[in-house]
N, C-alpha and C. Protein backbone atom coordinates (compact mmCIF):
# COMPACT_ATOMS: atom_id res chain seq x y z
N UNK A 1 139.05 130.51 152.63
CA UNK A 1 138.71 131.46 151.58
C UNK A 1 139.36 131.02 150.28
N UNK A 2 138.70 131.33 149.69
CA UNK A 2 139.31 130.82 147.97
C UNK A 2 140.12 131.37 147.29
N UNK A 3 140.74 131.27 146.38
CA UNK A 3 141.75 132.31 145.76
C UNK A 3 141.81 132.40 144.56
N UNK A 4 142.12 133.41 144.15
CA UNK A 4 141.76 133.93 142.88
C UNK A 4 140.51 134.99 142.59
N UNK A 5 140.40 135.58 140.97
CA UNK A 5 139.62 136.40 141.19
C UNK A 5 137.89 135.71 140.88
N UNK A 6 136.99 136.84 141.13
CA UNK A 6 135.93 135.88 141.70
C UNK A 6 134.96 135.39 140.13
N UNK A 7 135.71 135.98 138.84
CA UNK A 7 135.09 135.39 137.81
C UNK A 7 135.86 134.21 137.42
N UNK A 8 137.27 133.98 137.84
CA UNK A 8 137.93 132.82 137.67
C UNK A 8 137.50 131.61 138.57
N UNK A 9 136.94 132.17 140.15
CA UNK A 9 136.44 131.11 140.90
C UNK A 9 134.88 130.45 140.37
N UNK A 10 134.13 131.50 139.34
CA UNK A 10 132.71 130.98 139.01
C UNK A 10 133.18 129.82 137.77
N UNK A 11 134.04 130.49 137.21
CA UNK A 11 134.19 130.05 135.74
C UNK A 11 134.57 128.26 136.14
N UNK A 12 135.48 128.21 137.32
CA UNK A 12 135.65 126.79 137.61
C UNK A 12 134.79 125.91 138.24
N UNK A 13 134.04 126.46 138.89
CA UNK A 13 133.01 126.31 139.65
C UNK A 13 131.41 125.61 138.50
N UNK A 14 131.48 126.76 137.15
CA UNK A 14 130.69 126.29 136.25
C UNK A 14 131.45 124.82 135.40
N UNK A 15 132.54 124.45 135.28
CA UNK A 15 133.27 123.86 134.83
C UNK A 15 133.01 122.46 135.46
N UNK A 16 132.64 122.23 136.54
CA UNK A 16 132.70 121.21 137.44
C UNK A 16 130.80 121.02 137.42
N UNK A 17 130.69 121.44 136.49
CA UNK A 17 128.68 121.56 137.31
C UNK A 17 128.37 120.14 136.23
N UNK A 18 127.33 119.55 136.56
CA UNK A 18 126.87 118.49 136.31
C UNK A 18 125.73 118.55 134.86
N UNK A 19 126.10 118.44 134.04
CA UNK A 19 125.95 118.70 132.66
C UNK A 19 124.43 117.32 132.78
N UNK A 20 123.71 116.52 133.17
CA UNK A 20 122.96 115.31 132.75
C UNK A 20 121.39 116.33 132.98
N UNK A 21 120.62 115.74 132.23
CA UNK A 21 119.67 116.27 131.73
C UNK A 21 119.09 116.13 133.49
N UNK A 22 118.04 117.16 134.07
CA UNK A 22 117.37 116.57 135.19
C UNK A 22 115.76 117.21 135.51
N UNK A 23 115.27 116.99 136.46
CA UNK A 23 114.05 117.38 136.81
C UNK A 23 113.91 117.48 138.17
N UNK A 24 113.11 118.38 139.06
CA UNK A 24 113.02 118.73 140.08
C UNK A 24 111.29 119.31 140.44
N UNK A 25 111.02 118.27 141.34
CA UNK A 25 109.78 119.04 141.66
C UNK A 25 110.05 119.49 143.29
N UNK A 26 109.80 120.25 143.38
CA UNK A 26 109.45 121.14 144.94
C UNK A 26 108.32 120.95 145.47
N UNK A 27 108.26 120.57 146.99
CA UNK A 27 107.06 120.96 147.80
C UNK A 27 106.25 119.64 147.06
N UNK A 28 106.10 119.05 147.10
CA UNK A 28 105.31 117.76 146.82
C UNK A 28 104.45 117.33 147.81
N UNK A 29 103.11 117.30 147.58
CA UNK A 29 102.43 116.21 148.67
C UNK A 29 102.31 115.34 149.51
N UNK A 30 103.66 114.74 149.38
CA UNK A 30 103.51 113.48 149.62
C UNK A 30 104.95 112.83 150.46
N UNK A 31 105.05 112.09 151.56
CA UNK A 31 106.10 112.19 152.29
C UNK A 31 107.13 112.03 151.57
N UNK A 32 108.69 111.93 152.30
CA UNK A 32 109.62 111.09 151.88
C UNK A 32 109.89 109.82 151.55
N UNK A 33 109.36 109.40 152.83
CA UNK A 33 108.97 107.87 152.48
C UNK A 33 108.24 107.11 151.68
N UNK A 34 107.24 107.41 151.60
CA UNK A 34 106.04 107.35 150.44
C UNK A 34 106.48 107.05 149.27
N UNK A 35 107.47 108.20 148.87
CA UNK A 35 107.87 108.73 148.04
C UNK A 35 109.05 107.67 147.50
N UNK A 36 109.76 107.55 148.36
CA UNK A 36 110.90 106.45 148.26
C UNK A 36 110.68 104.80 147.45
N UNK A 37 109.23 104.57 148.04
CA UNK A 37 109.10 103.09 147.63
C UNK A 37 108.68 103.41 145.96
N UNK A 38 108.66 103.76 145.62
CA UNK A 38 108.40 104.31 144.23
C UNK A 38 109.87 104.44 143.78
N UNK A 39 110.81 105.75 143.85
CA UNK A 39 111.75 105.98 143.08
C UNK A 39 112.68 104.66 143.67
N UNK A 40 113.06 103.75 144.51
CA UNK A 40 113.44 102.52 144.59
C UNK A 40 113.67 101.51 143.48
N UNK A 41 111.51 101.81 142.65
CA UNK A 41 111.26 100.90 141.76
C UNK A 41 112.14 101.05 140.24
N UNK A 42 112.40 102.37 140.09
CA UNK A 42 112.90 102.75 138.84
C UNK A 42 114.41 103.25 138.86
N UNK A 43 115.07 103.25 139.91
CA UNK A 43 116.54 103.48 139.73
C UNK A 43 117.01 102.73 139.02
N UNK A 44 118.11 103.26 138.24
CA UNK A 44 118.46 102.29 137.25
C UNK A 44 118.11 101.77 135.94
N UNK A 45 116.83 101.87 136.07
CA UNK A 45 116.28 101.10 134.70
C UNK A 45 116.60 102.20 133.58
N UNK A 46 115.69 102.05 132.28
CA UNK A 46 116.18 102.93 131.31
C UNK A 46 114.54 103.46 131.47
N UNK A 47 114.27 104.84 130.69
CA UNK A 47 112.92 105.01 131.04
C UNK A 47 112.25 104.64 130.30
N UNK A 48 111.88 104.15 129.06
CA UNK A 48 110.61 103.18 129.07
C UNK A 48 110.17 102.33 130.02
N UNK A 49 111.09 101.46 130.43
CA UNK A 49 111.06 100.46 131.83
C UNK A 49 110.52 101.51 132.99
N UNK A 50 110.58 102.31 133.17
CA UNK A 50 110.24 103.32 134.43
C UNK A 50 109.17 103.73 133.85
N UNK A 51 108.75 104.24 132.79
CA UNK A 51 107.37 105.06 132.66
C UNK A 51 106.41 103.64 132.98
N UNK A 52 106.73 102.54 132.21
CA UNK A 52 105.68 101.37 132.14
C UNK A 52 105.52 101.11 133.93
N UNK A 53 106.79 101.11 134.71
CA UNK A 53 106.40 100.78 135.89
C UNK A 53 105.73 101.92 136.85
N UNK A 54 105.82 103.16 136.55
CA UNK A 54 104.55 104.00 137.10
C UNK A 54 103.50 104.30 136.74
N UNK A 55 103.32 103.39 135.40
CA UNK A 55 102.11 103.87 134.66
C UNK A 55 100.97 102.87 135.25
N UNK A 56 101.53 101.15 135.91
CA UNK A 56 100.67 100.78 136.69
C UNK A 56 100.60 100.48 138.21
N UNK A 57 101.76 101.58 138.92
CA UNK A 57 102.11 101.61 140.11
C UNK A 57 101.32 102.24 140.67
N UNK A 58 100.20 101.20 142.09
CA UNK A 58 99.18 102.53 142.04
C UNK A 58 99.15 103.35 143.34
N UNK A 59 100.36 103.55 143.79
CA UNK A 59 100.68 104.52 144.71
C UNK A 59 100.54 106.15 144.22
N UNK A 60 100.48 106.81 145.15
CA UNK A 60 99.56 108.32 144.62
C UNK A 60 101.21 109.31 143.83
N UNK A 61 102.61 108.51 144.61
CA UNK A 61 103.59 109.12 143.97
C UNK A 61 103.64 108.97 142.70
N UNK A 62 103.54 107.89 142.50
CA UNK A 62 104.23 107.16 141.14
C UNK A 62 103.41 108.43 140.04
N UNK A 63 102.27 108.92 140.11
CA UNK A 63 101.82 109.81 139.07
C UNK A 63 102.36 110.93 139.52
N UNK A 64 103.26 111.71 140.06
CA UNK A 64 104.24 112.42 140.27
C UNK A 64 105.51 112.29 139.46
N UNK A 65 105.80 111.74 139.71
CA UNK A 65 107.23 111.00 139.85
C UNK A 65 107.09 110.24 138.00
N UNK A 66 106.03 110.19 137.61
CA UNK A 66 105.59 110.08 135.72
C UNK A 66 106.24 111.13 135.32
N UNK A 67 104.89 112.43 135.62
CA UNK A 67 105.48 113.29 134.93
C UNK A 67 106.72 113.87 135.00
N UNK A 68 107.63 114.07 136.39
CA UNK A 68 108.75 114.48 136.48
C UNK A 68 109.62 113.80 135.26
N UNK A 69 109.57 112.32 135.33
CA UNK A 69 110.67 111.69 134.55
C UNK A 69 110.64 112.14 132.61
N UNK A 70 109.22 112.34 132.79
CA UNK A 70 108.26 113.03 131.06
C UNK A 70 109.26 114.18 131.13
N UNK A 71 109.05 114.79 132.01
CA UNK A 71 109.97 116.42 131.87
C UNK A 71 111.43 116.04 132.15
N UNK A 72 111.89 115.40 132.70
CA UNK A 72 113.73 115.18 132.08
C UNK A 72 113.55 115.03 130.71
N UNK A 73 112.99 114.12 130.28
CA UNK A 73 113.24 113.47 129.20
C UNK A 73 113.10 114.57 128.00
N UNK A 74 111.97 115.30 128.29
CA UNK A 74 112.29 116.42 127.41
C UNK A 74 113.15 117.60 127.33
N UNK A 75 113.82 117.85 128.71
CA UNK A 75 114.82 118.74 129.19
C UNK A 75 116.07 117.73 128.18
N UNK A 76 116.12 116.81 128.42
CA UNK A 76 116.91 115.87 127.58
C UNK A 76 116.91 115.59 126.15
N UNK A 77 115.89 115.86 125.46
CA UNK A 77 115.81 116.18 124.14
C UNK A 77 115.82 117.27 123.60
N UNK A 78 115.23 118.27 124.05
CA UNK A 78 115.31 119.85 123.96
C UNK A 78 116.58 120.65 124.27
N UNK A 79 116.64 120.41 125.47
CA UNK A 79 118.13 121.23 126.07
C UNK A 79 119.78 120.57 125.65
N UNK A 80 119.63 119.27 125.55
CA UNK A 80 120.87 118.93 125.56
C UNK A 80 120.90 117.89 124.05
N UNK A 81 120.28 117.85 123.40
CA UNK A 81 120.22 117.14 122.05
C UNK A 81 120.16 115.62 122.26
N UNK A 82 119.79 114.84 123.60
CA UNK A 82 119.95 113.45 122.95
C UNK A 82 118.90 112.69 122.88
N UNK A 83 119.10 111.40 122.36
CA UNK A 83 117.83 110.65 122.14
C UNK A 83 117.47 109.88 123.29
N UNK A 84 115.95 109.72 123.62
CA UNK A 84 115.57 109.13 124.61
C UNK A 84 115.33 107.62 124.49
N UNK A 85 116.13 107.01 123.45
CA UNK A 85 115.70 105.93 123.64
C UNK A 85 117.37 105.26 124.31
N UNK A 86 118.42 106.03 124.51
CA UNK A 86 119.83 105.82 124.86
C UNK A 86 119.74 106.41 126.64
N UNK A 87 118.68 106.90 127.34
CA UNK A 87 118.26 106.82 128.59
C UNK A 87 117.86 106.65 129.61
N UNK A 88 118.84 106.90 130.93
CA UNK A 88 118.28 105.65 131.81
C UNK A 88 118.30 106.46 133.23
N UNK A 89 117.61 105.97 134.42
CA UNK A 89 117.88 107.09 135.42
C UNK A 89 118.75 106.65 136.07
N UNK A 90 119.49 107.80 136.23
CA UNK A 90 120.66 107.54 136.71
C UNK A 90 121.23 107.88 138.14
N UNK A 91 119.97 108.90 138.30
CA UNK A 91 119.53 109.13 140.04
C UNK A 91 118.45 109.64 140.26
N UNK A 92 117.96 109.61 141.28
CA UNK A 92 116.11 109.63 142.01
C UNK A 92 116.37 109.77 143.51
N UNK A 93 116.09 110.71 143.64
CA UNK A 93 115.98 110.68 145.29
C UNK A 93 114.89 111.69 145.99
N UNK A 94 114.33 111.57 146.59
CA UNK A 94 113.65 112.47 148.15
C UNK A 94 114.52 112.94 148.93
N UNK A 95 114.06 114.23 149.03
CA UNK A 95 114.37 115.27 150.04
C UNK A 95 113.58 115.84 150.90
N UNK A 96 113.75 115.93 151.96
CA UNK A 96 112.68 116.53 153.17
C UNK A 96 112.39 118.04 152.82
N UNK A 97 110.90 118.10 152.55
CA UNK A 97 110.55 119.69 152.76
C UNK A 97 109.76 119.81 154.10
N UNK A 98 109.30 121.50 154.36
CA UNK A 98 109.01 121.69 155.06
C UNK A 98 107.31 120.95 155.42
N UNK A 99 107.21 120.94 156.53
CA UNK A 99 105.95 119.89 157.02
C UNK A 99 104.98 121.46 157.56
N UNK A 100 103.81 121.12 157.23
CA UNK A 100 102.88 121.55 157.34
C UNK A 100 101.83 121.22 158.82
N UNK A 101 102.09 121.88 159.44
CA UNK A 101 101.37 121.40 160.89
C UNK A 101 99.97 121.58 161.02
N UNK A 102 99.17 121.08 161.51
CA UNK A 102 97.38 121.29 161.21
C UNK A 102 96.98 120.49 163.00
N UNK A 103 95.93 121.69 163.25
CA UNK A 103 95.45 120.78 164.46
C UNK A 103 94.07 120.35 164.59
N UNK A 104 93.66 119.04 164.74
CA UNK A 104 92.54 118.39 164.93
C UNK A 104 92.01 118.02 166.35
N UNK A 105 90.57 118.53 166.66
CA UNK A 105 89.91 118.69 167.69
C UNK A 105 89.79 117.20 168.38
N UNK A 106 90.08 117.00 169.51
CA UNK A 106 89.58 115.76 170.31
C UNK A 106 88.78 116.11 171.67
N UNK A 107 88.39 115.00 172.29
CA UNK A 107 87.63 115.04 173.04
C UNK A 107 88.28 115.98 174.88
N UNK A 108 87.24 116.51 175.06
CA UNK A 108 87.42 117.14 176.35
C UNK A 108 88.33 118.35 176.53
N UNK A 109 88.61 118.88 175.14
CA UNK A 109 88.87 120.14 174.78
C UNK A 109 90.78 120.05 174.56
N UNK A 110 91.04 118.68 174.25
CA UNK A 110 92.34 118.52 173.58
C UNK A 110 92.30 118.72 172.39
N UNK A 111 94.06 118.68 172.14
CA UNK A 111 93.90 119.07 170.23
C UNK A 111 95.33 117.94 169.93
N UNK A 112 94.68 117.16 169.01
CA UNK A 112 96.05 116.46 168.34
C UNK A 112 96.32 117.29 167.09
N UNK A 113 98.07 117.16 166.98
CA UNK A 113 98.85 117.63 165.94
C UNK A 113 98.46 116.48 164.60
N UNK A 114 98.31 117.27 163.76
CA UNK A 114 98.65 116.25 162.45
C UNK A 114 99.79 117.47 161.67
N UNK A 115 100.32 116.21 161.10
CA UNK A 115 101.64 116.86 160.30
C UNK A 115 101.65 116.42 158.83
N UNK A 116 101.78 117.44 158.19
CA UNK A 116 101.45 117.13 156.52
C UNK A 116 102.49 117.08 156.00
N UNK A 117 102.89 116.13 155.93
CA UNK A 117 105.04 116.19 155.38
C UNK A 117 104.62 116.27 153.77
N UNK A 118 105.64 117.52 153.40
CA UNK A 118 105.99 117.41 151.91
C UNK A 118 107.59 117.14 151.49
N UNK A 119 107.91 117.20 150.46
CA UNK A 119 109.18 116.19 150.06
C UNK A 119 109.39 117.20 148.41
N UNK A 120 110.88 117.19 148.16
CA UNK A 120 111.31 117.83 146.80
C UNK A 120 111.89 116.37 146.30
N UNK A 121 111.48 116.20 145.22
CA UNK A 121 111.70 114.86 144.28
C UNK A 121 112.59 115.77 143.09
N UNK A 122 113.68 114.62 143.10
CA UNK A 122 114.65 115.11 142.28
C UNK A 122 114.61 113.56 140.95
N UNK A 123 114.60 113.64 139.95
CA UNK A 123 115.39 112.85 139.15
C UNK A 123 116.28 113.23 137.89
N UNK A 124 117.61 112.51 137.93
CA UNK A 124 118.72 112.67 136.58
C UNK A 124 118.50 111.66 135.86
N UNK A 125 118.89 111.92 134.97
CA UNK A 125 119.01 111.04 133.92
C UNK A 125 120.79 111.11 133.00
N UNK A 126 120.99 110.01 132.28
CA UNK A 126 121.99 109.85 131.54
C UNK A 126 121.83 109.17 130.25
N UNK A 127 122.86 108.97 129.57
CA UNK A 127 123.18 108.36 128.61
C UNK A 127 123.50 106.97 128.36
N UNK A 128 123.06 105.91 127.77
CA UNK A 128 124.07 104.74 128.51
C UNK A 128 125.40 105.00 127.19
């Protein structure tokens, strides 16, 4: 249990929170994996280098994973005052959402499972 009183435990708690501009999409289409070979391509770089490489990446994420980085960047100019040409990602990752189960008819009165995996795509950004 923690100690102290409980606006002194938020106040430190807000103190420690991660100030870098970010973006979050939920529930996404598209697996984890899928998803991965894409944000792989752009860790690291600065985002011009990342928009140019999803702009001809022709996996179905990469036009996901565009606009997300479009919306840091403006969470990053809007919310926190800086310029986007001093930006680079600074993390990208997939997260497992919940999977969507669906059943398809086969022969002799079986049923195969299909599973519709969705994924929450996160990206930060920084400053260099």
């Amino acid at each position: 249990m923690a100690k102290g009183h409980r606006s002194q435990i938020k106040r430190e708690r807000n103190a420690r929170k991660d100030n870098r501009p970010s973006a979050k999409l939920s529930y996404a289409r598209v697996s984890v994996q899928k998803a991965c070979f894409v944000l792989d391509a752009i860790r690291g770089k600065d985002v011009r280098t990342a928009l140019a490489i999803l702009e001809y990446n022709p996996r179905y994420a990469s036009g996901l994973i565009k606009k997300l980085i479009e919306s840091a960047i403006a969470n990053a100019e809007n919310n926190n005052g800086m310029n986007s040409e001093n930006l680079y990602v600074a993390e990208c990752y997939a997260n497992k959402g919940p999977t969507m189960k669906r059943i398809h008819p086969r022969a002799q009165g079986r049923a195969y499972r299909i599973e519709k995996r969705t994924s929450h795509i996160t990206v930060v950004l920084d400053e260099k």
